[in-house]
C-alpha atoms as a PDB file:
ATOM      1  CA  UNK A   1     -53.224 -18.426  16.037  1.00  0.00           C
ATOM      2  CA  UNK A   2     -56.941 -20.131  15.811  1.00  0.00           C
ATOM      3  CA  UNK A   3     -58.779 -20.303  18.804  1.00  0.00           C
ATOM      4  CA  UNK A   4     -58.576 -24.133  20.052  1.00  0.00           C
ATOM      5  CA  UNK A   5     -62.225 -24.301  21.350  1.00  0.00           C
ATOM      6  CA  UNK A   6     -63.624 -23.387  17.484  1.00  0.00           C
ATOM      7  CA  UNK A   7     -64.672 -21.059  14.886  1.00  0.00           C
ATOM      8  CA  UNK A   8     -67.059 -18.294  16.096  1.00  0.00           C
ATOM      9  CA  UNK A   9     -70.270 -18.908  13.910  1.00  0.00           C
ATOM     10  CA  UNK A  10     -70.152 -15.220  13.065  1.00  0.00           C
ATOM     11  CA  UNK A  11     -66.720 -16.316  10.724  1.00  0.00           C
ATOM     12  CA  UNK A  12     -68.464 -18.488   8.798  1.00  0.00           C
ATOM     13  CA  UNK A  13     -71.137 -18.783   5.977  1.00  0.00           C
ATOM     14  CA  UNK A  14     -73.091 -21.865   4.341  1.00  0.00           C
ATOM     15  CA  UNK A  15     -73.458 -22.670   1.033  1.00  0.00           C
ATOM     16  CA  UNK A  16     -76.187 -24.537  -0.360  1.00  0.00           C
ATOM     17  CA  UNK A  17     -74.984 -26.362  -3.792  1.00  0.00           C
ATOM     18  CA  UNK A  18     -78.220 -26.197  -5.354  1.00  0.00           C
ATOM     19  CA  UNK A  19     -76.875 -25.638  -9.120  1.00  0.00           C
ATOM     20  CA  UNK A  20     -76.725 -28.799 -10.537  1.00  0.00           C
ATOM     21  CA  UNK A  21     -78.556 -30.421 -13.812  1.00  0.00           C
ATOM     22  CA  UNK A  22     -80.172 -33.023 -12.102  1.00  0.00           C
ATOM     23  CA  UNK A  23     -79.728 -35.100 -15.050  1.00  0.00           C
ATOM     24  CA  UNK A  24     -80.865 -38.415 -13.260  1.00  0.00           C
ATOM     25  CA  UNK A  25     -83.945 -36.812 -12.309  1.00  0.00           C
ATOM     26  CA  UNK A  26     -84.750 -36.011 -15.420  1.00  0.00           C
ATOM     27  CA  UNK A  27     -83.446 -32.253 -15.767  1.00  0.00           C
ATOM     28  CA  UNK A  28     -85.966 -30.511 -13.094  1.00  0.00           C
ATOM     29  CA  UNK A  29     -84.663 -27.948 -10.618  1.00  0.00           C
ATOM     30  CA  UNK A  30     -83.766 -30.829  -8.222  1.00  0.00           C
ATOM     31  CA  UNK A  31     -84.063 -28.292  -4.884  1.00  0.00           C
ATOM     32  CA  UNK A  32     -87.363 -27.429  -5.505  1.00  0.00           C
ATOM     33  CA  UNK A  33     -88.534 -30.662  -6.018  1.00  0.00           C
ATOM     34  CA  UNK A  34     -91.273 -31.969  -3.483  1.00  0.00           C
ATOM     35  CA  UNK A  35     -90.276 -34.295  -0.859  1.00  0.00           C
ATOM     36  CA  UNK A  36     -93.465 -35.258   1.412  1.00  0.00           C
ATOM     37  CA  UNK A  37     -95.378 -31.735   1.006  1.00  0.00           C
ATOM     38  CA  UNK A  38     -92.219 -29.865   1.077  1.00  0.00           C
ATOM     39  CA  UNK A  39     -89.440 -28.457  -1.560  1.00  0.00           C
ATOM     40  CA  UNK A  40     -86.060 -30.532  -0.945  1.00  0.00           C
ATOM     41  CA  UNK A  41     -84.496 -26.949  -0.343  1.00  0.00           C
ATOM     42  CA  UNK A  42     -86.551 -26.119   2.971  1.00  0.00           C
ATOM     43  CA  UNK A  43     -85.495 -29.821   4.610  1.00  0.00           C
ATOM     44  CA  UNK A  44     -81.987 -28.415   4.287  1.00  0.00           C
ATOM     45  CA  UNK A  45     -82.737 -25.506   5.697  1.00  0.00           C
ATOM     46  CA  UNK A  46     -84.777 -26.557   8.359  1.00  0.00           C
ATOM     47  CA  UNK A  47     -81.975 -28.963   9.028  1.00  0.00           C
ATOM     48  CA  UNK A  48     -79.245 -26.411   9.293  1.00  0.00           C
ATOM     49  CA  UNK A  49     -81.029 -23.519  11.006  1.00  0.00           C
ATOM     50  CA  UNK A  50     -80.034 -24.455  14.289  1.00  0.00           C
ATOM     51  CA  UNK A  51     -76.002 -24.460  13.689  1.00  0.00           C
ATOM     52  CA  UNK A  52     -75.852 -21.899  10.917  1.00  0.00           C
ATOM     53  CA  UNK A  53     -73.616 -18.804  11.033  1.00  0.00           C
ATOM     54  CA  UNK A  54     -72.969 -15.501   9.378  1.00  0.00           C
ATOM     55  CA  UNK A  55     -75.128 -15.916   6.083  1.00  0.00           C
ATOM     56  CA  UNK A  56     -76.751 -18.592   4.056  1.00  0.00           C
ATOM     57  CA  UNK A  57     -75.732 -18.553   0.139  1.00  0.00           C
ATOM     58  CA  UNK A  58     -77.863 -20.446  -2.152  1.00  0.00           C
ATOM     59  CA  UNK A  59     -75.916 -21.576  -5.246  1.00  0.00           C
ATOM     60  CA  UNK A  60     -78.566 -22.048  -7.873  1.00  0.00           C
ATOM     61  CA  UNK A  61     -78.366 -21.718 -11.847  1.00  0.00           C
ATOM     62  CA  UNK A  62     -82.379 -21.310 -12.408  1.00  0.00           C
ATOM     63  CA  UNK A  63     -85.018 -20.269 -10.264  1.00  0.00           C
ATOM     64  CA  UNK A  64     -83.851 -17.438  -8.445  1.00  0.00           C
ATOM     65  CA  UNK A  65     -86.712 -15.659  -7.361  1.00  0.00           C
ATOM     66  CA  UNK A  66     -88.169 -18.670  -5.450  1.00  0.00           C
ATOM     67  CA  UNK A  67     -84.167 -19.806  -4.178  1.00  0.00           C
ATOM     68  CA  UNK A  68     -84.346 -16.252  -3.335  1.00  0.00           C
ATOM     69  CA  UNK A  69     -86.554 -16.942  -0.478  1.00  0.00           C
ATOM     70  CA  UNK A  70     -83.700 -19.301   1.185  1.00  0.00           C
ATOM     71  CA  UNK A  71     -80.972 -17.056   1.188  1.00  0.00           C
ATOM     72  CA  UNK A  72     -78.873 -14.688  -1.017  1.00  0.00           C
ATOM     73  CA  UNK A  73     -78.778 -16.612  -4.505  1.00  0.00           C
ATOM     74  CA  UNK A  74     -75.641 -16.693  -6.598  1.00  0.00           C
ATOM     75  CA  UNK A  75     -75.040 -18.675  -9.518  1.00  0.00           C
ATOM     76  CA  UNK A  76     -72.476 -20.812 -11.244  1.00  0.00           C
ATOM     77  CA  UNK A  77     -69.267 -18.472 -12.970  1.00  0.00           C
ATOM     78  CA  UNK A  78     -69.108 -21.013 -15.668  1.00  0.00           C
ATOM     79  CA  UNK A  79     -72.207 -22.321 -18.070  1.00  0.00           C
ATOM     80  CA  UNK A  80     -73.518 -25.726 -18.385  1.00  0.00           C
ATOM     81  CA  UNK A  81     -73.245 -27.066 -15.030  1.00  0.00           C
ATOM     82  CA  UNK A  82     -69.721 -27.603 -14.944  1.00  0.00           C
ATOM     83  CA  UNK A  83     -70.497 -29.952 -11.544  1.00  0.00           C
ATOM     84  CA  UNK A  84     -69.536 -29.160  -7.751  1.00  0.00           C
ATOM     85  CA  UNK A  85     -66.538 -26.941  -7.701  1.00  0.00           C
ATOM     86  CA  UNK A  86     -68.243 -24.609  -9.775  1.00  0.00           C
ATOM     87  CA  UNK A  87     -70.759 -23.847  -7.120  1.00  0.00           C
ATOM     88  CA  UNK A  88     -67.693 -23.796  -4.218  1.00  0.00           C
ATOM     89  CA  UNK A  89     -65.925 -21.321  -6.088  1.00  0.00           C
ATOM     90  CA  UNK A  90     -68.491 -19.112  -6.903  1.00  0.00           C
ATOM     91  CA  UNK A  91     -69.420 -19.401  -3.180  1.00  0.00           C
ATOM     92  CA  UNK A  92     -66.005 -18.996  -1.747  1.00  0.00           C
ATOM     93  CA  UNK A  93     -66.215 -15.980  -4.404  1.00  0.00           C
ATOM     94  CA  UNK A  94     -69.316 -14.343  -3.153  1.00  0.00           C
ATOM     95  CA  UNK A  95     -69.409 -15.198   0.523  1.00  0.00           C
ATOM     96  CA  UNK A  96     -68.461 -11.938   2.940  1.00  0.00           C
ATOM     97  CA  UNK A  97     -67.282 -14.328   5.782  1.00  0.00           C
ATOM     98  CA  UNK A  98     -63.555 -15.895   6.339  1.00  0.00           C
ATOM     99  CA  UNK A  99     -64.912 -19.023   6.289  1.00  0.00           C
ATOM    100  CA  UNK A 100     -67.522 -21.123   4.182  1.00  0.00           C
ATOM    101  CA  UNK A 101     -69.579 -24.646   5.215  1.00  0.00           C
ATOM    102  CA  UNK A 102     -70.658 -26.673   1.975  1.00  0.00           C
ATOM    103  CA  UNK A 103     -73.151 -28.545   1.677  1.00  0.00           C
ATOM    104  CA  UNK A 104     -75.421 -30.043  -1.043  1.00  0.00           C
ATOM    105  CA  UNK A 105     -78.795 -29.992  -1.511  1.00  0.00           C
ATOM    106  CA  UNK A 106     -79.977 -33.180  -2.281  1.00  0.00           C
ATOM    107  CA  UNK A 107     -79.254 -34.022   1.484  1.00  0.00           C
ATOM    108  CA  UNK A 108     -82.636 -33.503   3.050  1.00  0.00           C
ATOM    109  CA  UNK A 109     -81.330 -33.838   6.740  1.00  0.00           C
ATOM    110  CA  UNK A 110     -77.535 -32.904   6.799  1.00  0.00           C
ATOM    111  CA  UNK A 111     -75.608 -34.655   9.675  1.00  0.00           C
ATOM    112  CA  UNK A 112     -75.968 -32.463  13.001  1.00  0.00           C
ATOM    113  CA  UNK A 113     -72.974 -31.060  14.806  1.00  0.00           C
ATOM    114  CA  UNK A 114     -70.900 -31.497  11.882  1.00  0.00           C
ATOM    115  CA  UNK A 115     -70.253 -27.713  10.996  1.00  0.00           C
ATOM    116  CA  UNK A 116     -69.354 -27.511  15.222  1.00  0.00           C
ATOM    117  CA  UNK A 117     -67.597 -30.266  14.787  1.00  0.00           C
ATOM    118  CA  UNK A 118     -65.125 -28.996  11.353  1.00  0.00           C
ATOM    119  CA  UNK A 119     -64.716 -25.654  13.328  1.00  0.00           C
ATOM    120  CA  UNK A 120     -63.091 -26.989  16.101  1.00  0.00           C
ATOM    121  CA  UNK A 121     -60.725 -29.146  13.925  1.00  0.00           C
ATOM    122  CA  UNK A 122     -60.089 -26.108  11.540  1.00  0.00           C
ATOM    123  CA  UNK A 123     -58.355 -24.080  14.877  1.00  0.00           C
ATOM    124  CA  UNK A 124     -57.306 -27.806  16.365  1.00  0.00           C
ATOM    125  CA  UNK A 125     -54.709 -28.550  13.275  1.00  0.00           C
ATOM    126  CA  UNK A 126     -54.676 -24.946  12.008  1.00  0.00           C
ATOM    127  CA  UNK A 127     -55.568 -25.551   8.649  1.00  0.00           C
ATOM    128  CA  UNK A 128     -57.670 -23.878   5.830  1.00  0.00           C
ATOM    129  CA  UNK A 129     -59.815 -26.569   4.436  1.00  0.00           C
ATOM    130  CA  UNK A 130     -61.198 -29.362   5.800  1.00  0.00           C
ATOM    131  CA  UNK A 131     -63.891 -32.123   4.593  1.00  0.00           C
ATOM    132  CA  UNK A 132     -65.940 -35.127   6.391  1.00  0.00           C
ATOM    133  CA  UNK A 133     -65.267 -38.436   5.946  1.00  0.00           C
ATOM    134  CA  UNK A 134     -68.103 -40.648   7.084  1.00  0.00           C
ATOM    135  CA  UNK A 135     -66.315 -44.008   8.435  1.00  0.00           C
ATOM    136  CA  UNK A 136     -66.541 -45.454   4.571  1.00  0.00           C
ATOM    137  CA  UNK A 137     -65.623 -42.695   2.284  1.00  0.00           C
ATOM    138  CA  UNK A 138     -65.107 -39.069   2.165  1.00  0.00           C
ATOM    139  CA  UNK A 139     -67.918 -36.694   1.510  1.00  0.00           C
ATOM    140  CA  UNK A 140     -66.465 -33.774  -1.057  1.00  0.00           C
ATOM    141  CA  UNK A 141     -69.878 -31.802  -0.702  1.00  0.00           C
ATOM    142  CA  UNK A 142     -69.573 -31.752   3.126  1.00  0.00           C
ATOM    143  CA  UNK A 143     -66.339 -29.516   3.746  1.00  0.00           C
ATOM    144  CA  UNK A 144     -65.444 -25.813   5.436  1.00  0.00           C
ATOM    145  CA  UNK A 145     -62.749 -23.570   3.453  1.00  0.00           C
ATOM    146  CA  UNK A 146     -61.653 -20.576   4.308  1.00  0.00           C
ATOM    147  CA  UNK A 147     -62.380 -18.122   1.709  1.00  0.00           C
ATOM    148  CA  UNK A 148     -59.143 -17.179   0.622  1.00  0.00           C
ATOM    149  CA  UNK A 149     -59.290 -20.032  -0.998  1.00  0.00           C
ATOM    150  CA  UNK A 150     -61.537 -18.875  -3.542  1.00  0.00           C
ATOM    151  CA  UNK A 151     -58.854 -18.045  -6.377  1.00  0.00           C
ATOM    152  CA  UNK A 152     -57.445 -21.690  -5.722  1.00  0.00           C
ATOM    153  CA  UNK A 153     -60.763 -22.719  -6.319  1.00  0.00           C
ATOM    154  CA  UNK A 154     -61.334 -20.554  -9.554  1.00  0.00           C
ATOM    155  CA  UNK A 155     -58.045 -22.006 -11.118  1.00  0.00           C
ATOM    156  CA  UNK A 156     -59.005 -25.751 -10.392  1.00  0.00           C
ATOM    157  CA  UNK A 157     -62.442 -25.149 -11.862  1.00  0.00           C
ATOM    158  CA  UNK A 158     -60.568 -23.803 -15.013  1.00  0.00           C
ATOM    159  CA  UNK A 159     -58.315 -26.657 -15.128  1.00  0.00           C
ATOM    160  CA  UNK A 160     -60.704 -28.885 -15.411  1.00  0.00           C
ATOM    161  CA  UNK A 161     -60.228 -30.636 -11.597  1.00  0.00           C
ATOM    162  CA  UNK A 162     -63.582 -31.970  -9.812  1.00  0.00           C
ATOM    163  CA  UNK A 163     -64.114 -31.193  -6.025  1.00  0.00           C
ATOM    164  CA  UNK A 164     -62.389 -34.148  -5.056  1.00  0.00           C
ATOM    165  CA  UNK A 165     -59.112 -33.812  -6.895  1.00  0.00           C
ATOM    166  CA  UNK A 166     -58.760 -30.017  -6.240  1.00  0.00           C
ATOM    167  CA  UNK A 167     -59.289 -30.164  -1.875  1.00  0.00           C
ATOM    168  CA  UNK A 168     -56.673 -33.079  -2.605  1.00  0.00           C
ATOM    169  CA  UNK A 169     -54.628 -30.491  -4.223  1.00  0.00           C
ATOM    170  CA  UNK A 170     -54.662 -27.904  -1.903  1.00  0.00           C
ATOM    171  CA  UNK A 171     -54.344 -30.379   1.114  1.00  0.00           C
ATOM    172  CA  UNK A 172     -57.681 -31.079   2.616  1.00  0.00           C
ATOM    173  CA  UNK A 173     -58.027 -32.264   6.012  1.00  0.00           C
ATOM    174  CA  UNK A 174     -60.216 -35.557   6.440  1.00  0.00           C
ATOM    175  CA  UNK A 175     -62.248 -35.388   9.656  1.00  0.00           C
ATOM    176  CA  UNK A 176     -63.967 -38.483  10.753  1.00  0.00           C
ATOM    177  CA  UNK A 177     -67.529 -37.639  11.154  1.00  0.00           C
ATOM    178  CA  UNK A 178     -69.914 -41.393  11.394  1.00  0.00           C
ATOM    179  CA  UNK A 179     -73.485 -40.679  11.534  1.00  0.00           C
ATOM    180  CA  UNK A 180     -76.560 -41.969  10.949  1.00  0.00           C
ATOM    181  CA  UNK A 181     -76.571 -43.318   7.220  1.00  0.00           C
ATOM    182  CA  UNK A 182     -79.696 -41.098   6.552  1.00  0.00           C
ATOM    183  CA  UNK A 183     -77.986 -38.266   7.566  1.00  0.00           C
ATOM    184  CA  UNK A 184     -75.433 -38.298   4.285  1.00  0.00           C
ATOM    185  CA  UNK A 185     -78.243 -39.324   1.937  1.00  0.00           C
ATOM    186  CA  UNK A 186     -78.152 -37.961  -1.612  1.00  0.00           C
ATOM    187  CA  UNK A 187     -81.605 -38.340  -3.527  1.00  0.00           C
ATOM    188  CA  UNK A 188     -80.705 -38.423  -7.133  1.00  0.00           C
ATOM    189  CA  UNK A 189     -83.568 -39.980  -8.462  1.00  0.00           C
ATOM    190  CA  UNK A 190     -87.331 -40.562  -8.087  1.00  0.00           C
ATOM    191  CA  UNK A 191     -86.666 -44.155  -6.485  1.00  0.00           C
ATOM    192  CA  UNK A 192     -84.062 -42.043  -4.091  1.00  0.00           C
ATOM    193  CA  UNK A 193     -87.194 -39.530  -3.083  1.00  0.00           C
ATOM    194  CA  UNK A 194     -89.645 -42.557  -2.992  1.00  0.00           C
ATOM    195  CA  UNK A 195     -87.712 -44.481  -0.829  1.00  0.00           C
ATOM    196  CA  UNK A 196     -86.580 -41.401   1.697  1.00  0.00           C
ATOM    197  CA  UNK A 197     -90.366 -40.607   1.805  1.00  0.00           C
ATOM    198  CA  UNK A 198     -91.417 -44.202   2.679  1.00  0.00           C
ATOM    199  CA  UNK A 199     -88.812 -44.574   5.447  1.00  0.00           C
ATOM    200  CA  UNK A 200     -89.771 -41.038   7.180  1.00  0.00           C
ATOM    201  CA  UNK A 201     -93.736 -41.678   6.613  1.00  0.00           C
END
């Protein structure tokens, strides 16, 4: 039986889906990209610092050494970028905790309270997966599994599923989560980092 008032932060490790191809932004390392004076990877980090738990994984298919500096850097199982899930399962594959937070990179300021807030439903409804929904649509990239979940994750990603279809698959709990719309941006392209910089200058 889960413990009503939440996940202890010690059960739980974050994931930082950093292993993309960033093909609208032209290929670069997307993460490390600068976003007024700073790399895109240290706003997420910053951002999460405050509510993080057991360990930080950085999911990450180039750069290493300088991901390195964020966290314990694993890559992709599967070559050329196969998209989400392939970063979740190699997460849910590395991580050392029971349970693992998601979330991607190219969110400078993640929403706050939302890990807190996934913990307590997790123990709440007493399930093993569990995703945000933001009050219009779900957000895959935003979810907490528990890690024996990783050879469900494994077979989707060889199957051919996205992130989406497999926590659909294995049940997923929606939790309603609004926030501030700046809180679930995704900067996919120049215009994305232009405009995100103008609005914060």
């Amino acid at each position: 039986m889960m413990n009503s008032s939440g996940l202890a932060r010690q059960e739980i490790a974050t994931a930082i889906l950093a292993g993309g191809a960033s093909r609208r932004l032209g290929g670069v390392d997307k993460g490390l990209q600068t976003l007024l004076g700073r790399p895109l990877i240290e706003w997420v980090v910053d951002s999460l610092a405050r509510s993080e738990g057991a360990e930080r994984l950085i999911v990450a298919n180039r750069n290493a050494p300088i991901y390195s500096r964020y966290g314990r850097v694993i890559a992709d199982q599967e070559p050329d970028y196969p998209g989400p899930l392939a970063g979740i399962a190699a997460a849910l594959a590395a991580t050392r905790s029971p349970w693992l937070f998601t979330v991607p990179v190219d969110c400078p300021m993640p929403p706050p309270g939302l890990l807190d807030c996934l913990g307590r439903q997790a123990c709440l409804h007493e399930c093993d997966s569990l995703v945000a929904h933001d009050g219009v649509r779900r957000q895959p990239l935003f979810a907490l599994y528990r890690s024996s979940l990783s050879g469900a994750a494994a077979q989707a990603l060889r199957s051919g599923l996205g992130a989406s279809a497999w926590q659909d698959a294995i049940g997923t709990r929606e939790i309603l989560f609004p926030s501030d719309p700046e809180h679930w941006a995704n900067l996919n392209t120049a215009l994305d980092f232009e405009a995100f910089a103008d609005k914060r200058a």
